[in-house]
C-alpha atoms as a PDB file:
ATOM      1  CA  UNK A   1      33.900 -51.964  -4.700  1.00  0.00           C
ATOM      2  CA  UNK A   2      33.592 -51.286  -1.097  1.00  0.00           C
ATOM      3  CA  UNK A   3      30.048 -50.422  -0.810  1.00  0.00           C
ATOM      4  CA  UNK A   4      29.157 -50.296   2.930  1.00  0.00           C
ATOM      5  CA  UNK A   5      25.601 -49.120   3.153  1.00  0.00           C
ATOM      6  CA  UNK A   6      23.782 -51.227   0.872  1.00  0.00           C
ATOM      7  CA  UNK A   7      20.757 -53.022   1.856  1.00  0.00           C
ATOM      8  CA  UNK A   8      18.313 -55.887   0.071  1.00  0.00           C
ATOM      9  CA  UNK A   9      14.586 -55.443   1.806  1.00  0.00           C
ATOM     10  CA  UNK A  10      10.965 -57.239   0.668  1.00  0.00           C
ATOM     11  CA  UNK A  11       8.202 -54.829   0.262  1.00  0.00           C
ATOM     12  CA  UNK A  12       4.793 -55.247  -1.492  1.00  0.00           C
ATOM     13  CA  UNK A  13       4.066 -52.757  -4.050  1.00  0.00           C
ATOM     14  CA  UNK A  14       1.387 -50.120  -2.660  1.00  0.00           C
ATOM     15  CA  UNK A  15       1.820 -51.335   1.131  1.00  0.00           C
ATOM     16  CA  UNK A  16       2.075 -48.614   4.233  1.00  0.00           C
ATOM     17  CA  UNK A  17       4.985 -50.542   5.607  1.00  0.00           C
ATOM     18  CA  UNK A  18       6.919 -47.454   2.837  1.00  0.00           C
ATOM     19  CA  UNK A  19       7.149 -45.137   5.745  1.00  0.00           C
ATOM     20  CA  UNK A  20       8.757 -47.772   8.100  1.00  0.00           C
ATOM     21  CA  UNK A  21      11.199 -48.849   5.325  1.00  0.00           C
ATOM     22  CA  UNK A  22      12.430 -44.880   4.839  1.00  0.00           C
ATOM     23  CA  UNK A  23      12.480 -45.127   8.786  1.00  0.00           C
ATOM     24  CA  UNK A  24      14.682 -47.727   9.048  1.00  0.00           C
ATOM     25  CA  UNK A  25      16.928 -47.482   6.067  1.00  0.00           C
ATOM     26  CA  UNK A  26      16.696 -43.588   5.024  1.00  0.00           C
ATOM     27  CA  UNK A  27      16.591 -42.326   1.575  1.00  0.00           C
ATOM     28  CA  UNK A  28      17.547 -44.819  -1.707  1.00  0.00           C
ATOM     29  CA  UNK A  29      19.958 -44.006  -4.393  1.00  0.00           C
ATOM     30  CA  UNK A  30      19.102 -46.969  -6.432  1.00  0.00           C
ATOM     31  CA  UNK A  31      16.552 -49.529  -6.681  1.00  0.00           C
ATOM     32  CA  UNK A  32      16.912 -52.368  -8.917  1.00  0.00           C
ATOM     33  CA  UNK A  33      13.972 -54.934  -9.983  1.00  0.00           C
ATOM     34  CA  UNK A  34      14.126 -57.823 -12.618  1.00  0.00           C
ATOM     35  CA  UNK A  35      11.075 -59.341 -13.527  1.00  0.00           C
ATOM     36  CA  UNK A  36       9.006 -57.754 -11.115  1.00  0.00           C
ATOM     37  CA  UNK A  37       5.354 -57.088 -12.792  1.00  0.00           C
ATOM     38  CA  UNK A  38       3.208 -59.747 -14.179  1.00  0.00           C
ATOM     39  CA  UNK A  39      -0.201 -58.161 -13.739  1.00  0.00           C
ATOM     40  CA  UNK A  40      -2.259 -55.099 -14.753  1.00  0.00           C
ATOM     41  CA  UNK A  41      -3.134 -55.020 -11.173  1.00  0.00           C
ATOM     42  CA  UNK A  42       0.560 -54.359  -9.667  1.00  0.00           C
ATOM     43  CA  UNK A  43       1.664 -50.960 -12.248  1.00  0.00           C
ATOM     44  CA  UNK A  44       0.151 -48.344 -10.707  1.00  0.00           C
ATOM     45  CA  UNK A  45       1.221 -49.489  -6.621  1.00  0.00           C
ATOM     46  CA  UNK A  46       4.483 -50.378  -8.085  1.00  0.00           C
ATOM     47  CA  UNK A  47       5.272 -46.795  -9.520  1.00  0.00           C
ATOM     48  CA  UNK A  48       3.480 -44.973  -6.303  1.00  0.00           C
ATOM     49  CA  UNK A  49       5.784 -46.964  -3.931  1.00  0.00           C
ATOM     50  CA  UNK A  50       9.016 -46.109  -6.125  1.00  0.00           C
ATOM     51  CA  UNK A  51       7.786 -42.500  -5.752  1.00  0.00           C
ATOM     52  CA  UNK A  52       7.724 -42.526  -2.426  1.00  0.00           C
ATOM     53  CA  UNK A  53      10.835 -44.556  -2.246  1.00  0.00           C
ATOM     54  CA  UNK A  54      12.813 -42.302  -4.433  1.00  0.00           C
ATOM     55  CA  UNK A  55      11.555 -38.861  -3.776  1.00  0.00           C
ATOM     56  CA  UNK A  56      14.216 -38.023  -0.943  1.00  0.00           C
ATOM     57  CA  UNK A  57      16.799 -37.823  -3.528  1.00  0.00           C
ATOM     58  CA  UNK A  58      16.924 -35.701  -6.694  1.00  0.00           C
ATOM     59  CA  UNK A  59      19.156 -38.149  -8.492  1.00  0.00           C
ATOM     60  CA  UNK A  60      17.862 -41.313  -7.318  1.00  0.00           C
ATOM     61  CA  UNK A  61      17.715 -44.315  -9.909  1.00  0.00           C
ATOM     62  CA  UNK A  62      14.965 -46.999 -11.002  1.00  0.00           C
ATOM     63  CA  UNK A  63      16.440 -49.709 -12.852  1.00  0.00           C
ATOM     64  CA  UNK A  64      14.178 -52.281 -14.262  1.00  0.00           C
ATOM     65  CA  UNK A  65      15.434 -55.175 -16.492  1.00  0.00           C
ATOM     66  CA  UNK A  66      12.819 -57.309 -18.508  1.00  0.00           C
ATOM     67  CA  UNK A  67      13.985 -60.284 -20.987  1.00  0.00           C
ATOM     68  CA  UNK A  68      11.159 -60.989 -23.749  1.00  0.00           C
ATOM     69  CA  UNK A  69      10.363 -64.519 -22.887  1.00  0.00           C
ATOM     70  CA  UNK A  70       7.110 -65.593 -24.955  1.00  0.00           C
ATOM     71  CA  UNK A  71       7.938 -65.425 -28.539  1.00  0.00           C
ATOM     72  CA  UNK A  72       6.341 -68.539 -28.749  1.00  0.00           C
ATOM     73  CA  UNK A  73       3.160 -68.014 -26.292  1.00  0.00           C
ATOM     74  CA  UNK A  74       0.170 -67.668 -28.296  1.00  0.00           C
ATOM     75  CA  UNK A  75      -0.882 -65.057 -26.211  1.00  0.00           C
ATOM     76  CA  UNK A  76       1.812 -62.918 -26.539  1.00  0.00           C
ATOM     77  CA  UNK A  77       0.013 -60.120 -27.984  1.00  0.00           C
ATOM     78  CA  UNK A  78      -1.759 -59.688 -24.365  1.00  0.00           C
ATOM     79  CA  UNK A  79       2.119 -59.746 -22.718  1.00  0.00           C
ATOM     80  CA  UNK A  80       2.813 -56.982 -25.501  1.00  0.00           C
ATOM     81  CA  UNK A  81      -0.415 -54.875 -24.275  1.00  0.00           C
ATOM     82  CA  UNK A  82       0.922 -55.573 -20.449  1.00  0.00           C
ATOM     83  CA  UNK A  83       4.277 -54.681 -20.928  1.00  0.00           C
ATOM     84  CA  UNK A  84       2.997 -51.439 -23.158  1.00  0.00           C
ATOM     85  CA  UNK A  85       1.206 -50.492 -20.228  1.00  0.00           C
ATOM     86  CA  UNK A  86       3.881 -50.432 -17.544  1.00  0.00           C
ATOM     87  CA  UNK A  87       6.097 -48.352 -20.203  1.00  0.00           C
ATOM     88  CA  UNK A  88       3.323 -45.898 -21.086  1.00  0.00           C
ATOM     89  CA  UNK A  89       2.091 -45.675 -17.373  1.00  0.00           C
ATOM     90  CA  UNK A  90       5.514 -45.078 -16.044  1.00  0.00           C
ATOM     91  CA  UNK A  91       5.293 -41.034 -17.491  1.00  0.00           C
ATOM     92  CA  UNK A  92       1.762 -40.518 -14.528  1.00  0.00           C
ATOM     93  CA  UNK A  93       4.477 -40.705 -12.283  1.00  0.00           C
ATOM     94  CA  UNK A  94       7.113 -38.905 -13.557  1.00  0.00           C
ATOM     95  CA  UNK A  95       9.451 -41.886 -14.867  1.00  0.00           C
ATOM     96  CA  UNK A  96      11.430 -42.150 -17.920  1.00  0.00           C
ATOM     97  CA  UNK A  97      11.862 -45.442 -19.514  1.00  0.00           C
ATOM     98  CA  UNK A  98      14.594 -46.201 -22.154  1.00  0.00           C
ATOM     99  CA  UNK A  99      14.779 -49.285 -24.079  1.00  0.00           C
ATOM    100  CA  UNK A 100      18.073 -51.143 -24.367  1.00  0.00           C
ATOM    101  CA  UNK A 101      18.933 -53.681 -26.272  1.00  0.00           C
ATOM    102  CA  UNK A 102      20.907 -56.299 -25.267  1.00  0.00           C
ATOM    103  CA  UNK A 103      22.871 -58.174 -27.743  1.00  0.00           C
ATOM    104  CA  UNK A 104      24.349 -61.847 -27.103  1.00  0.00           C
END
C-alpha cells in the first residue's frame, strides 16, 4: 500500500482544538477507534467531534471495533446498558452502526 497522506493525531472527545485539527490536517476519509468509550459521560462529545471531523466528506468512514470482554463481570448487565447506549445514541447524529461478528 503506498498510502502517503495518512496521519495518527490525539484529540479529546468534545474539545475546540477540532477546528485546529481540520486546520492542520484538512478533511478525514477514515477514522478508526478501538476501545475508545468507557463512560456515559464521553458518547455524546465523542459522536459531535466525529461530526465535525467527518462532515467535509460525503463518504467519509467511522470505524469502531469493540471485543466483549466481561462475560464474567458481575456487572455486566451495566456494560450491556453502556454499550446499548453508544449504539442507540449513534442514530442523534446521523451514524449507522452494524454489528459484526467476528469468528475465531
Amino acid at each position: 500500500n503506498e498510502c502517503t497522506n495518512c496521519i495518527a493525531a490525539r484529540l479529546r472527545w468534545g474539545s475546540p482544538d477540532v477546528t485546529k485539527l481540520l486546520a492542520d490536517h484538512g478533511s478525514f476519509d477514515l477514522i478508526l477507534a478501538a476501545d475508545i468509550v468507557y463512560s456515559d459521560d464521553v458518547i455524546v462529545p465523542l459522536y459531535s467531534t466525529l461530526q465535525q471531523l467527518l462532515s467535509h466528506k460525503e463518504n467519509a468512514c467511522f470505524l469502531m471495533s469493540h471485543t466483549e470482554r466481561y462475560s464474567l463481570i458481575p456487572e455486566s448487565s451495566k456494560i450491556d446498558e453502556h454499550l446499548e447506549k453508544l449504539l442507540r445514541s449513534a442514530s442523534d447524529f446521523n451514524f449507522e452502526h452494524e454489528e459484526l461478528q467476528y469468528d475465531q
